[in-house]
PDB file of N, CA and C in Angstrom:
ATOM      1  N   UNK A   1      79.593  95.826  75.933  1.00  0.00           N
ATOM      2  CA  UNK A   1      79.414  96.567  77.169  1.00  0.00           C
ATOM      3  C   UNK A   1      80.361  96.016  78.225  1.00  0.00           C
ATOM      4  N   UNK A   2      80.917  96.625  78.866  1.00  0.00           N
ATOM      5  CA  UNK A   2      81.925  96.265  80.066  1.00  0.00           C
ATOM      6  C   UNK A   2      81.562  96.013  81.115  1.00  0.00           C
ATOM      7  N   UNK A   3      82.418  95.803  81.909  1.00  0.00           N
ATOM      8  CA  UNK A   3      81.814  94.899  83.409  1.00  0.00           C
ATOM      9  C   UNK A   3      81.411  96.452  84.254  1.00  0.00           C
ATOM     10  N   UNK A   4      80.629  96.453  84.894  1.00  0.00           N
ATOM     11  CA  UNK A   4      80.231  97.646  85.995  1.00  0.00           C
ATOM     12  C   UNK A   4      80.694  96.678  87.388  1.00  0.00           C
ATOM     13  N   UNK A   5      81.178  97.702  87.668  1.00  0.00           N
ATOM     14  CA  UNK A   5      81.579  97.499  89.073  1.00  0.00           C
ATOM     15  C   UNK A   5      81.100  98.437  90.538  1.00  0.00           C
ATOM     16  N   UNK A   6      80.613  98.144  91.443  1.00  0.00           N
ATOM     17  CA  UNK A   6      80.134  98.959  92.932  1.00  0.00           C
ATOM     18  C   UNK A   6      81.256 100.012  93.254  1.00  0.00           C
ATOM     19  N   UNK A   7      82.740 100.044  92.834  1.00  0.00           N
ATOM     20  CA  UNK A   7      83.339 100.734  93.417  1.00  0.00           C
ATOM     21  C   UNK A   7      84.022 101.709  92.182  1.00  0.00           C
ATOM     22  N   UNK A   8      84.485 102.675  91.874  1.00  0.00           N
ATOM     23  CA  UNK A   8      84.589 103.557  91.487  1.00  0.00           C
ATOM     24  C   UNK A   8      85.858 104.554  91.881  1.00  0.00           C
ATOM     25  N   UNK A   9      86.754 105.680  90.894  1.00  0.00           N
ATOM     26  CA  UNK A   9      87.508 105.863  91.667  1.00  0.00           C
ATOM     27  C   UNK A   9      87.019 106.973  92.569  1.00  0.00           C
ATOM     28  N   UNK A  10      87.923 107.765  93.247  1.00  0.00           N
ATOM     29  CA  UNK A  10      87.709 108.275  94.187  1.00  0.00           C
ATOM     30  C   UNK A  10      86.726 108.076  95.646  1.00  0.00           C
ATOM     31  N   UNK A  11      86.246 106.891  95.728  1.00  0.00           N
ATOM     32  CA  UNK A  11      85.190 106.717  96.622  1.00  0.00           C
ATOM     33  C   UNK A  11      86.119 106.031  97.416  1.00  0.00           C
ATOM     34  N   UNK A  12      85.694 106.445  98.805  1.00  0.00           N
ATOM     35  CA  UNK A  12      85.984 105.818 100.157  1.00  0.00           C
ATOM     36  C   UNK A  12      85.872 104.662 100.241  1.00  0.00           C
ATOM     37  N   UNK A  13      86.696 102.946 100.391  1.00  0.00           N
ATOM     38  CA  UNK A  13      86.670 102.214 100.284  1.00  0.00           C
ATOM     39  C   UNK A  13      86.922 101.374 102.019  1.00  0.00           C
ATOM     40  N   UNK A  14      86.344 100.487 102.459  1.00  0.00           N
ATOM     41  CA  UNK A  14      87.051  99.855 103.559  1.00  0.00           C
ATOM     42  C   UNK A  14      87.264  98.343 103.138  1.00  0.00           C
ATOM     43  N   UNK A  15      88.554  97.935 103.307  1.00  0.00           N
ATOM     44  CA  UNK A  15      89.188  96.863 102.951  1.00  0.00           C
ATOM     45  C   UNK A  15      88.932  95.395 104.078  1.00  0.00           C
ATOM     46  N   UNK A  16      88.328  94.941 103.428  1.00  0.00           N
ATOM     47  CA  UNK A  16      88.045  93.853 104.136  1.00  0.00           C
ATOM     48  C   UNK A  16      88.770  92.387 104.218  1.00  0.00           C
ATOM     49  N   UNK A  17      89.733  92.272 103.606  1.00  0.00           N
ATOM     50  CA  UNK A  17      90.663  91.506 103.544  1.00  0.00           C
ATOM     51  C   UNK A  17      91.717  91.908 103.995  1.00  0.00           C
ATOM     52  N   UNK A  18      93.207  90.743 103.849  1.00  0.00           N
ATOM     53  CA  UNK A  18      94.488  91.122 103.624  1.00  0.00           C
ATOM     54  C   UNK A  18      95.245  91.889 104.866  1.00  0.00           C
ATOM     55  N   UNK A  19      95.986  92.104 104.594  1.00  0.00           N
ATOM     56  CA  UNK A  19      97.095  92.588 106.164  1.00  0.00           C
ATOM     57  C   UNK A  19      96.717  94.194 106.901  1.00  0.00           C
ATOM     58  N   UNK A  20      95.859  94.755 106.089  1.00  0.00           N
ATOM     59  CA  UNK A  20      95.563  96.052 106.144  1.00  0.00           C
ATOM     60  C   UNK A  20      94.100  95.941 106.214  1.00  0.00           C
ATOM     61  N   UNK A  21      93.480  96.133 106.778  1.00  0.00           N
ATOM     62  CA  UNK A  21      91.947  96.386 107.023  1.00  0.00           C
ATOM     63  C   UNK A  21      91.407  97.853 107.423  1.00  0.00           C
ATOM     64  N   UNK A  22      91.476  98.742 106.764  1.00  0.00           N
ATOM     65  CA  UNK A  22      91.840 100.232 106.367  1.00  0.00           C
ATOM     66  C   UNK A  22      90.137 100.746 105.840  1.00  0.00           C
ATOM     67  N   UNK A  23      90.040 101.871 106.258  1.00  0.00           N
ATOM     68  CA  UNK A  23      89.262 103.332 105.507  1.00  0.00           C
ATOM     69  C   UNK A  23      90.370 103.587 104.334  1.00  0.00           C
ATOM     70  N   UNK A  24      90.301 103.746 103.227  1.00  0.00           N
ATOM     71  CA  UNK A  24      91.017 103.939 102.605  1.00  0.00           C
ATOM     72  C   UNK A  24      90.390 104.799 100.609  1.00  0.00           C
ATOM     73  N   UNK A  25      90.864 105.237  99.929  1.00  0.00           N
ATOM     74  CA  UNK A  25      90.501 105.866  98.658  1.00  0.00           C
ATOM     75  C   UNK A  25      91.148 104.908  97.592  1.00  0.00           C
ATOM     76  N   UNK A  26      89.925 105.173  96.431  1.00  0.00           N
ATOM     77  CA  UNK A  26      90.539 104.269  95.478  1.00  0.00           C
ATOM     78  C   UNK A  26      90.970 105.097  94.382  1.00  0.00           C
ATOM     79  N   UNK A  27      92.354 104.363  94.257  1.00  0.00           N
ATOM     80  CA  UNK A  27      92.856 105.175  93.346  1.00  0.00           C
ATOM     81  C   UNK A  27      92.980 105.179  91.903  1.00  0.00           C
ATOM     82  N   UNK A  28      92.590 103.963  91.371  1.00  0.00           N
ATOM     83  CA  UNK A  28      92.092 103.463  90.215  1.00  0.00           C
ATOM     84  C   UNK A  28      91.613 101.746  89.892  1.00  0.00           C
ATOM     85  N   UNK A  29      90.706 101.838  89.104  1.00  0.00           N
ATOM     86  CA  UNK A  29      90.036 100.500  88.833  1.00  0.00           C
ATOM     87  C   UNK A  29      90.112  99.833  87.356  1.00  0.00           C
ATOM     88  N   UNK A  30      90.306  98.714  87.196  1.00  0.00           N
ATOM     89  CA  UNK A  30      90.813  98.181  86.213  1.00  0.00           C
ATOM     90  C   UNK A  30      89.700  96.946  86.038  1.00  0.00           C
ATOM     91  N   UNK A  31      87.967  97.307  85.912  1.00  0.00           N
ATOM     92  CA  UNK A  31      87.151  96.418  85.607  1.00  0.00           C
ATOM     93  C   UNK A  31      87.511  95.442  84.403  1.00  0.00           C
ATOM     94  N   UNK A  32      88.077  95.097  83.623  1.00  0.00           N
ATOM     95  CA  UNK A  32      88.300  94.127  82.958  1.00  0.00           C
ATOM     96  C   UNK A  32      88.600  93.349  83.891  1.00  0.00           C
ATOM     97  N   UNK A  33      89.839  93.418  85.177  1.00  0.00           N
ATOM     98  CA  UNK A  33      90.690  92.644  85.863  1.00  0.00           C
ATOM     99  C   UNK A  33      89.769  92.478  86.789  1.00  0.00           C
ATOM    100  N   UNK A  34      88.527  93.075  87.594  1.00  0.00           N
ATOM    101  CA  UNK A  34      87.585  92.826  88.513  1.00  0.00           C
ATOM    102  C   UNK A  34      88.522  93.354  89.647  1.00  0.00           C
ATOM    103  N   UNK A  35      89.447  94.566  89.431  1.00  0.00           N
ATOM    104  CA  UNK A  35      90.409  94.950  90.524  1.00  0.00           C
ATOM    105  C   UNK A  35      90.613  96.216  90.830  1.00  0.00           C
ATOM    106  N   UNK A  36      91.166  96.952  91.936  1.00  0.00           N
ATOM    107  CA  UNK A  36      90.717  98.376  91.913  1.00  0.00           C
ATOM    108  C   UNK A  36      92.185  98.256  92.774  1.00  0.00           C
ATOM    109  N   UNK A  37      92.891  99.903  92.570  1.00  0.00           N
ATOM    110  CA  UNK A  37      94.848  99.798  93.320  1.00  0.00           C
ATOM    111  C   UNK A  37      93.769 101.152  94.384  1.00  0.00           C
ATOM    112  N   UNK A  38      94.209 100.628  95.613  1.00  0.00           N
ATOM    113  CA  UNK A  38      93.982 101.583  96.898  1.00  0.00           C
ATOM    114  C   UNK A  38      94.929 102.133  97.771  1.00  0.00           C
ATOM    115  N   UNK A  39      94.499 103.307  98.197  1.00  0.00           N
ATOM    116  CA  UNK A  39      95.746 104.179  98.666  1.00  0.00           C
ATOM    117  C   UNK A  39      96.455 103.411  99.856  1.00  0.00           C
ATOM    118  N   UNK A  40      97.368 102.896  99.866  1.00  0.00           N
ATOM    119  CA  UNK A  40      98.477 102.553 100.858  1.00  0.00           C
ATOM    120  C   UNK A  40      97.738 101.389 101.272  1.00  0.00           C
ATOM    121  N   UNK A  41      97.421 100.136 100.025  1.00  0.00           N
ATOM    122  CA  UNK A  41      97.253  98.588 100.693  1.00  0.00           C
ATOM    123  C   UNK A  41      98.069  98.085  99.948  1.00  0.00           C
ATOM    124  N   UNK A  42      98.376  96.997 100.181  1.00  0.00           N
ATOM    125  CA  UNK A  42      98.948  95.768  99.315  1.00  0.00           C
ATOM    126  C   UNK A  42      99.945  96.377  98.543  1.00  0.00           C
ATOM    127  N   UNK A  43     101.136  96.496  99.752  1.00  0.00           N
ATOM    128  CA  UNK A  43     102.266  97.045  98.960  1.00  0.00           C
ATOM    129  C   UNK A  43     103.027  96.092  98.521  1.00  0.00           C
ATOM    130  N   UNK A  44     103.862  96.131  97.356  1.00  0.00           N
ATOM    131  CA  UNK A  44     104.678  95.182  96.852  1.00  0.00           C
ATOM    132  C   UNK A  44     106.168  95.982  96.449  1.00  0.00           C
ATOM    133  N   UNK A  45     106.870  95.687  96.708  1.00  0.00           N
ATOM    134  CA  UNK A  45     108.229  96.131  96.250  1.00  0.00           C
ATOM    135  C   UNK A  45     108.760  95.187  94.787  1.00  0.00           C
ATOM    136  N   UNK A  46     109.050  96.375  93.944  1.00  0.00           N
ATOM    137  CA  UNK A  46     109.737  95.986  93.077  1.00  0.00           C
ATOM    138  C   UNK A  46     111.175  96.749  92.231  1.00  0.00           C
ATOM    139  N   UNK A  47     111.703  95.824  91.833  1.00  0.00           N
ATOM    140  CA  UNK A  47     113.003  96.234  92.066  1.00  0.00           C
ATOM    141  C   UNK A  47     113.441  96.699  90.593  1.00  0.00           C
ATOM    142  N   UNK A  48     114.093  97.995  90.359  1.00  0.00           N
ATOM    143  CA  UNK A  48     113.676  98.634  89.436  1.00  0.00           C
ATOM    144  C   UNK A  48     115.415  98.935  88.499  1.00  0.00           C
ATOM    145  N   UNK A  49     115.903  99.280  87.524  1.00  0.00           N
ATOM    146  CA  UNK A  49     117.147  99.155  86.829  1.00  0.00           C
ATOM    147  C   UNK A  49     117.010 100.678  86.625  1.00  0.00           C
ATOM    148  N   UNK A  50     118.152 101.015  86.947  1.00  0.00           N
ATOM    149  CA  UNK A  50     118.326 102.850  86.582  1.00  0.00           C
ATOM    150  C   UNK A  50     118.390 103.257  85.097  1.00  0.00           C
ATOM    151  N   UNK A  51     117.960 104.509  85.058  1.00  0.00           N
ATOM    152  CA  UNK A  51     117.551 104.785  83.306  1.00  0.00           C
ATOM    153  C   UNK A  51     117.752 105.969  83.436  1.00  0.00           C
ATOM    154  N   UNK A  52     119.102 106.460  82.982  1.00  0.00           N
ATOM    155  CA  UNK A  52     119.176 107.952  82.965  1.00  0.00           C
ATOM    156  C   UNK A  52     118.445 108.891  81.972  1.00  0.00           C
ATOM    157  N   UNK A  53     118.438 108.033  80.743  1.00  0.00           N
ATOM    158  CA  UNK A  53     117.680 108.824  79.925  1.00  0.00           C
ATOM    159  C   UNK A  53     116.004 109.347  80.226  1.00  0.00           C
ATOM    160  N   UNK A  54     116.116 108.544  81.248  1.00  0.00           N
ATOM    161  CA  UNK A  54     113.960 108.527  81.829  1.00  0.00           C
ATOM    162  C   UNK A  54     114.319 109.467  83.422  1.00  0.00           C
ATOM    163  N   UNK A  55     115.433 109.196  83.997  1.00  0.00           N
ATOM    164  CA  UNK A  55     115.723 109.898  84.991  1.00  0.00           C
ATOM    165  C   UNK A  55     115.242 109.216  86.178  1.00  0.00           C
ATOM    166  N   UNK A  56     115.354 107.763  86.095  1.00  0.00           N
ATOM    167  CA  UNK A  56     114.806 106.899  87.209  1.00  0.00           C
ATOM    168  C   UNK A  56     116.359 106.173  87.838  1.00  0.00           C
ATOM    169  N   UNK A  57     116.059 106.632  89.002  1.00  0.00           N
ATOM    170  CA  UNK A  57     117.025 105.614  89.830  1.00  0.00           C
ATOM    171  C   UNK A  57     116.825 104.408  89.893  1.00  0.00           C
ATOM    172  N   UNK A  58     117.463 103.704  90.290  1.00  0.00           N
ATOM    173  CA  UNK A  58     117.890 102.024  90.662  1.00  0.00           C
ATOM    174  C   UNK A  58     117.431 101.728  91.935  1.00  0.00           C
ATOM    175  N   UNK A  59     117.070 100.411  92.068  1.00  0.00           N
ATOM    176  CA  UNK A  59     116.636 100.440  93.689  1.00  0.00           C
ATOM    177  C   UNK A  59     115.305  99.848  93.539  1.00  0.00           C
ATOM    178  N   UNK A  60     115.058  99.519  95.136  1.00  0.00           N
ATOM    179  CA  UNK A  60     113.638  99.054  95.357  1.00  0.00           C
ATOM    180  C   UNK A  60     112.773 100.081  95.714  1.00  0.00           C
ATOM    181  N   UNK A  61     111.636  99.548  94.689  1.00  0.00           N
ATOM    182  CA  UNK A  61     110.183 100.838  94.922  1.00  0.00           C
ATOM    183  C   UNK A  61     108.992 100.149  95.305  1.00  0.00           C
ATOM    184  N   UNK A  62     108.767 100.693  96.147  1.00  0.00           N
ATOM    185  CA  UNK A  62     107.686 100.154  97.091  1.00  0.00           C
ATOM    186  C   UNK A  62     106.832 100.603  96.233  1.00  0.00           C
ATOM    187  N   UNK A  63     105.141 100.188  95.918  1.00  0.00           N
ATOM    188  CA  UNK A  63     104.176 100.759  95.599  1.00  0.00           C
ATOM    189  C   UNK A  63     102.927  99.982  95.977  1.00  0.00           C
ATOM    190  N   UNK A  64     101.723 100.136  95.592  1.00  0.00           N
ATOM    191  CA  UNK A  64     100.586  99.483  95.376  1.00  0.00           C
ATOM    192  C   UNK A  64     100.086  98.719  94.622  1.00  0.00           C
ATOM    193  N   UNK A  65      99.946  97.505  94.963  1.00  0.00           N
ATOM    194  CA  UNK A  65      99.490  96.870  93.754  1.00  0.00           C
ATOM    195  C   UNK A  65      97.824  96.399  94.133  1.00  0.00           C
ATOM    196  N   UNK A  66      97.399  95.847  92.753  1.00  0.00           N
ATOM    197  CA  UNK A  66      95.808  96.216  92.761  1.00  0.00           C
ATOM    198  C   UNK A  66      95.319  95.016  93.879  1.00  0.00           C
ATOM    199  N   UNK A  67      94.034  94.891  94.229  1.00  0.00           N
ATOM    200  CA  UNK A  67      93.363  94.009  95.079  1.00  0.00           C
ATOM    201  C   UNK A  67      92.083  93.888  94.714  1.00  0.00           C
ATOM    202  N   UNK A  68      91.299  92.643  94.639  1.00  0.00           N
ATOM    203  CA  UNK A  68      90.056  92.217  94.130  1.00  0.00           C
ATOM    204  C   UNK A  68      89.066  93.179  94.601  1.00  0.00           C
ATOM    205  N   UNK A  69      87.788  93.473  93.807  1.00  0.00           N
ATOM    206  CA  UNK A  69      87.095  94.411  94.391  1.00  0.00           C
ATOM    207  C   UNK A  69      86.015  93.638  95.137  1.00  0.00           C
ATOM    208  N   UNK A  70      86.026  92.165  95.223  1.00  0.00           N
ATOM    209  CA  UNK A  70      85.223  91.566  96.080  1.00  0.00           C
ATOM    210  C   UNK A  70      85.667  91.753  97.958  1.00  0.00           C
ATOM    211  N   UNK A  71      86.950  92.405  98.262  1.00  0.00           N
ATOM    212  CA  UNK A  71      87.269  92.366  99.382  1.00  0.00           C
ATOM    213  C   UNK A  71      87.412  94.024  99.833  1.00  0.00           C
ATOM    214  N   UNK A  72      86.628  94.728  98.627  1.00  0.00           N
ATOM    215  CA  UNK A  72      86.639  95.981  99.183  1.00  0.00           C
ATOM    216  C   UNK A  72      84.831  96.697  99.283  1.00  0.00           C
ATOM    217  N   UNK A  73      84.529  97.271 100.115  1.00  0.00           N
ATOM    218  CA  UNK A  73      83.255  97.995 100.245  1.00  0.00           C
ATOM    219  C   UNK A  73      83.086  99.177 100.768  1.00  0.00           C
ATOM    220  N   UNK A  74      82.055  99.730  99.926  1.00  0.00           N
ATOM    221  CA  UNK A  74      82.361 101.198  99.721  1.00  0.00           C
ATOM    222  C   UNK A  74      81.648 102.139 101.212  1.00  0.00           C
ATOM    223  N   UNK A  75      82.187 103.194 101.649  1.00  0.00           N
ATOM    224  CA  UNK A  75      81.379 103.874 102.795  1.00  0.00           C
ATOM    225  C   UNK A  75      80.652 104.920 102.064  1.00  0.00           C
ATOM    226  N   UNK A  76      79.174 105.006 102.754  1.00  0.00           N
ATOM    227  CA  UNK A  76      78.383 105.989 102.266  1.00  0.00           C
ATOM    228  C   UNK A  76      79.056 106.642 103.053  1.00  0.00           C
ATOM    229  N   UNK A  77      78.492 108.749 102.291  1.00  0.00           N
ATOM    230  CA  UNK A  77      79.195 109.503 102.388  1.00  0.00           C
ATOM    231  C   UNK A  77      78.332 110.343 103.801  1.00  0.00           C
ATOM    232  N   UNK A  78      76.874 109.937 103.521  1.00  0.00           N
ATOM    233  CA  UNK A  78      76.213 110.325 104.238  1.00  0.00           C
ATOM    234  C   UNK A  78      76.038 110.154 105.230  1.00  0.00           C
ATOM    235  N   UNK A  79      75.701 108.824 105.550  1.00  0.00           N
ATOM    236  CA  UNK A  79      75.910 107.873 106.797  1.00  0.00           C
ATOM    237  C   UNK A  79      77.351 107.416 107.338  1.00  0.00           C
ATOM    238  N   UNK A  80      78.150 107.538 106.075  1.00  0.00           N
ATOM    239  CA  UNK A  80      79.380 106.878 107.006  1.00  0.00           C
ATOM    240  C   UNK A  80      79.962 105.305 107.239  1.00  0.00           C
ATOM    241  N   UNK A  81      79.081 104.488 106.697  1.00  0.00           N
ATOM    242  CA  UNK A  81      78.964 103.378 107.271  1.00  0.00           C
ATOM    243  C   UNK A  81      79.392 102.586 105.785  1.00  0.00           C
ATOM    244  N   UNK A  82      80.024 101.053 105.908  1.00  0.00           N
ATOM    245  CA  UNK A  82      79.794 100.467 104.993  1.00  0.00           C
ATOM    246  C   UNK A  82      78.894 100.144 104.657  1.00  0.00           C
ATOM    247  N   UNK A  83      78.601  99.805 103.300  1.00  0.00           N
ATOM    248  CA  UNK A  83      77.157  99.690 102.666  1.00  0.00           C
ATOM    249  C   UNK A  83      77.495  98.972 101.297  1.00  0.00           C
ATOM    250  N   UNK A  84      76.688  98.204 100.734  1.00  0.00           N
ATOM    251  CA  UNK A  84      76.262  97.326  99.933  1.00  0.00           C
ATOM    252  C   UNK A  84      75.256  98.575  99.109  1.00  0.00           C
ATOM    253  N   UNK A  85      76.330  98.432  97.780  1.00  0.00           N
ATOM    254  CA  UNK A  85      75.467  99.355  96.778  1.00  0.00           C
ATOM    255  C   UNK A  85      74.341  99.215  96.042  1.00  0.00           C
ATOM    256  N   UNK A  86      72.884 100.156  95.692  1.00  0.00           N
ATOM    257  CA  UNK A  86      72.246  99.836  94.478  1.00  0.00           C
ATOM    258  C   UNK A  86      72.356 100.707  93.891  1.00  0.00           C
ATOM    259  N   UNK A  87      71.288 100.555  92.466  1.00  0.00           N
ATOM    260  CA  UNK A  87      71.416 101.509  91.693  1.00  0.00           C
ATOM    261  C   UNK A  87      69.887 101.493  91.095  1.00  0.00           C
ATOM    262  N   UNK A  88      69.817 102.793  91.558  1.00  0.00           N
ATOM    263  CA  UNK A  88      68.544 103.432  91.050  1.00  0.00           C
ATOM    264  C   UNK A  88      67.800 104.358  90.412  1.00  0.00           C
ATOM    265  N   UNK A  89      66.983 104.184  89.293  1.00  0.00           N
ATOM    266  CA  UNK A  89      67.014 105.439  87.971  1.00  0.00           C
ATOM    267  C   UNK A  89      65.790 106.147  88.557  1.00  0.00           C
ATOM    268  N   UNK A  90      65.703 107.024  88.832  1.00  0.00           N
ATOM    269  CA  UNK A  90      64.815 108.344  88.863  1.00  0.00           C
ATOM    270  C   UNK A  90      63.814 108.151  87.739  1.00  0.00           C
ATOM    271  N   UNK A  91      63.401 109.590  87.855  1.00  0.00           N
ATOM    272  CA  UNK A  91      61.883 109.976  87.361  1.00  0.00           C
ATOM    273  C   UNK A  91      62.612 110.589  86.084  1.00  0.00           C
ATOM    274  N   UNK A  92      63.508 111.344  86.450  1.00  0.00           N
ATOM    275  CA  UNK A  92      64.197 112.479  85.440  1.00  0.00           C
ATOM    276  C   UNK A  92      65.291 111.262  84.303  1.00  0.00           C
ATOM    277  N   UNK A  93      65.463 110.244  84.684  1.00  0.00           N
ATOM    278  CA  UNK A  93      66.657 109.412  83.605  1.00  0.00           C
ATOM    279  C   UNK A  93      67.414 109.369  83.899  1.00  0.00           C
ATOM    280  N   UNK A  94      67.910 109.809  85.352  1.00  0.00           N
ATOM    281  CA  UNK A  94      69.210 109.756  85.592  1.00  0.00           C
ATOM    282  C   UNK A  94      69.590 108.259  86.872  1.00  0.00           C
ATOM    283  N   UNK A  95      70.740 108.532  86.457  1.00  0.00           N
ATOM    284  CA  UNK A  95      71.026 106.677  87.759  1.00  0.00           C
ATOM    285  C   UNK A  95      71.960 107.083  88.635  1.00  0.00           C
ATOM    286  N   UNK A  96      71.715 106.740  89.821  1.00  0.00           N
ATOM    287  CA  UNK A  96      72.739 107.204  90.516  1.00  0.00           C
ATOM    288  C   UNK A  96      72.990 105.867  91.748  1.00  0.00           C
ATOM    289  N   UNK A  97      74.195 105.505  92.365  1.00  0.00           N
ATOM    290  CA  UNK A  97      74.468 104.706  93.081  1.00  0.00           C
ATOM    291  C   UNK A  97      74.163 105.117  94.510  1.00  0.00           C
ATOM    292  N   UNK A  98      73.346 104.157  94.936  1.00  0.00           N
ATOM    293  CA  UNK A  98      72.409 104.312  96.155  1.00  0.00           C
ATOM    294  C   UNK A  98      73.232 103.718  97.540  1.00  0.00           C
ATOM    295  N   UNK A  99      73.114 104.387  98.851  1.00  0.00           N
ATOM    296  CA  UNK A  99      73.163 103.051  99.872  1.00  0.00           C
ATOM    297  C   UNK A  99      71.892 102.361 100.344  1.00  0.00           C
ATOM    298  N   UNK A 100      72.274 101.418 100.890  1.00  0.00           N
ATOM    299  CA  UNK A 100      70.807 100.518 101.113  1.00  0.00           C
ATOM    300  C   UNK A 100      70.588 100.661 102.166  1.00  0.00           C
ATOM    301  N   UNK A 101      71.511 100.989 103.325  1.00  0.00           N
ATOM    302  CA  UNK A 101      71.001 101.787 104.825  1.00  0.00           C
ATOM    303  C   UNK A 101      70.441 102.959 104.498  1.00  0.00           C
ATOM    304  N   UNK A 102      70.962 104.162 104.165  1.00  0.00           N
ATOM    305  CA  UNK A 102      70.295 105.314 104.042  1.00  0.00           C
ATOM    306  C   UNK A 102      69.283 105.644 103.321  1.00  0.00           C
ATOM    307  N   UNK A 103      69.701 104.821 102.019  1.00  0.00           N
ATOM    308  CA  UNK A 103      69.331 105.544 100.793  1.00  0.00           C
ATOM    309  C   UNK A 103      69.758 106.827 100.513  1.00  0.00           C
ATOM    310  N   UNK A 104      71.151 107.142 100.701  1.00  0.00           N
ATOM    311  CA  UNK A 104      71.433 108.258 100.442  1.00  0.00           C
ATOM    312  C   UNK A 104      72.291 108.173  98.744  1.00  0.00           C
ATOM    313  N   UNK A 105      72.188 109.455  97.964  1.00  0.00           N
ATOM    314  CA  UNK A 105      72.970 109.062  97.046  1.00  0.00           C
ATOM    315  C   UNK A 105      74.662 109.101  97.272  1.00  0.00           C
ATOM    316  N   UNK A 106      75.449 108.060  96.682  1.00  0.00           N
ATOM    317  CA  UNK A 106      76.888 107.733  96.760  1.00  0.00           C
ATOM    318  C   UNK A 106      77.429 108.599  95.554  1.00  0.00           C
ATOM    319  N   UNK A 107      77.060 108.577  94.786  1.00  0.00           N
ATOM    320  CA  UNK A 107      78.030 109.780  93.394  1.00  0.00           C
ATOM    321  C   UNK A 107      77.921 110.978  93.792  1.00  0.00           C
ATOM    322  N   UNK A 108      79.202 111.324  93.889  1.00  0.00           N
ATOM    323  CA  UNK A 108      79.080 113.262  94.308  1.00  0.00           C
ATOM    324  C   UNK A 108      79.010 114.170  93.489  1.00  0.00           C
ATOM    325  N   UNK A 109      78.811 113.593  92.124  1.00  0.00           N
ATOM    326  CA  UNK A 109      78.008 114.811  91.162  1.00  0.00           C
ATOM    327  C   UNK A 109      77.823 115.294  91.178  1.00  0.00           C
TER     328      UNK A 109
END
């Protein structure tokens, strides 16, 4: 079984670390690594060799690189607010990720 993680993609993230302290979306998560890449943080430039056959230029490419998911927390959708996730199974079997201010549900299912 794999690591579960509070954050998820597409969910509204606010960054609590690092040079950028941002509302921001996640754009993918890499739970093995305990790391999630977010829209426009922790940019890194890297410098890239042209490949005509791939059709990539030469040059420096700015992009995103990933950031611990301990310095990111998720905003409920309902409230708005950062929030510290649970998770809670219903009557019916189903689980869904909770906030602990609202109690509103966080999966937009």
């Amino acid at each position: 079984m794999g690591t579960r993680l509070h954050v998820r993609k597409d969910d509204m993230v606010l960054v609590l670390a690092g040079k950028t302290r941002v509302r921001a979306k996640v754009l993918r998560v890499f739970p093995e690594k305990m790391r999630a890449i977010v829209e426009g943080v922790n940019f890194v430039k890297r410098h890239t060799r042209p490949n005509p056959g791939r059709n990539i230029k030469g040059g420096i490419v700015e992009r995103e690189a990933p950031v611990h998911v301990s310095n990111l927390m998720v905003i409920c959708p309902e409230c708005s607010k950062p929030v510290r996730v649970a998770r809670k199974v219903y009557d019916d079997g189903t689980r869904h990720r909770v906030c602990r201010k609202c109690n509103g549900i966080i999966d937009r299912k």
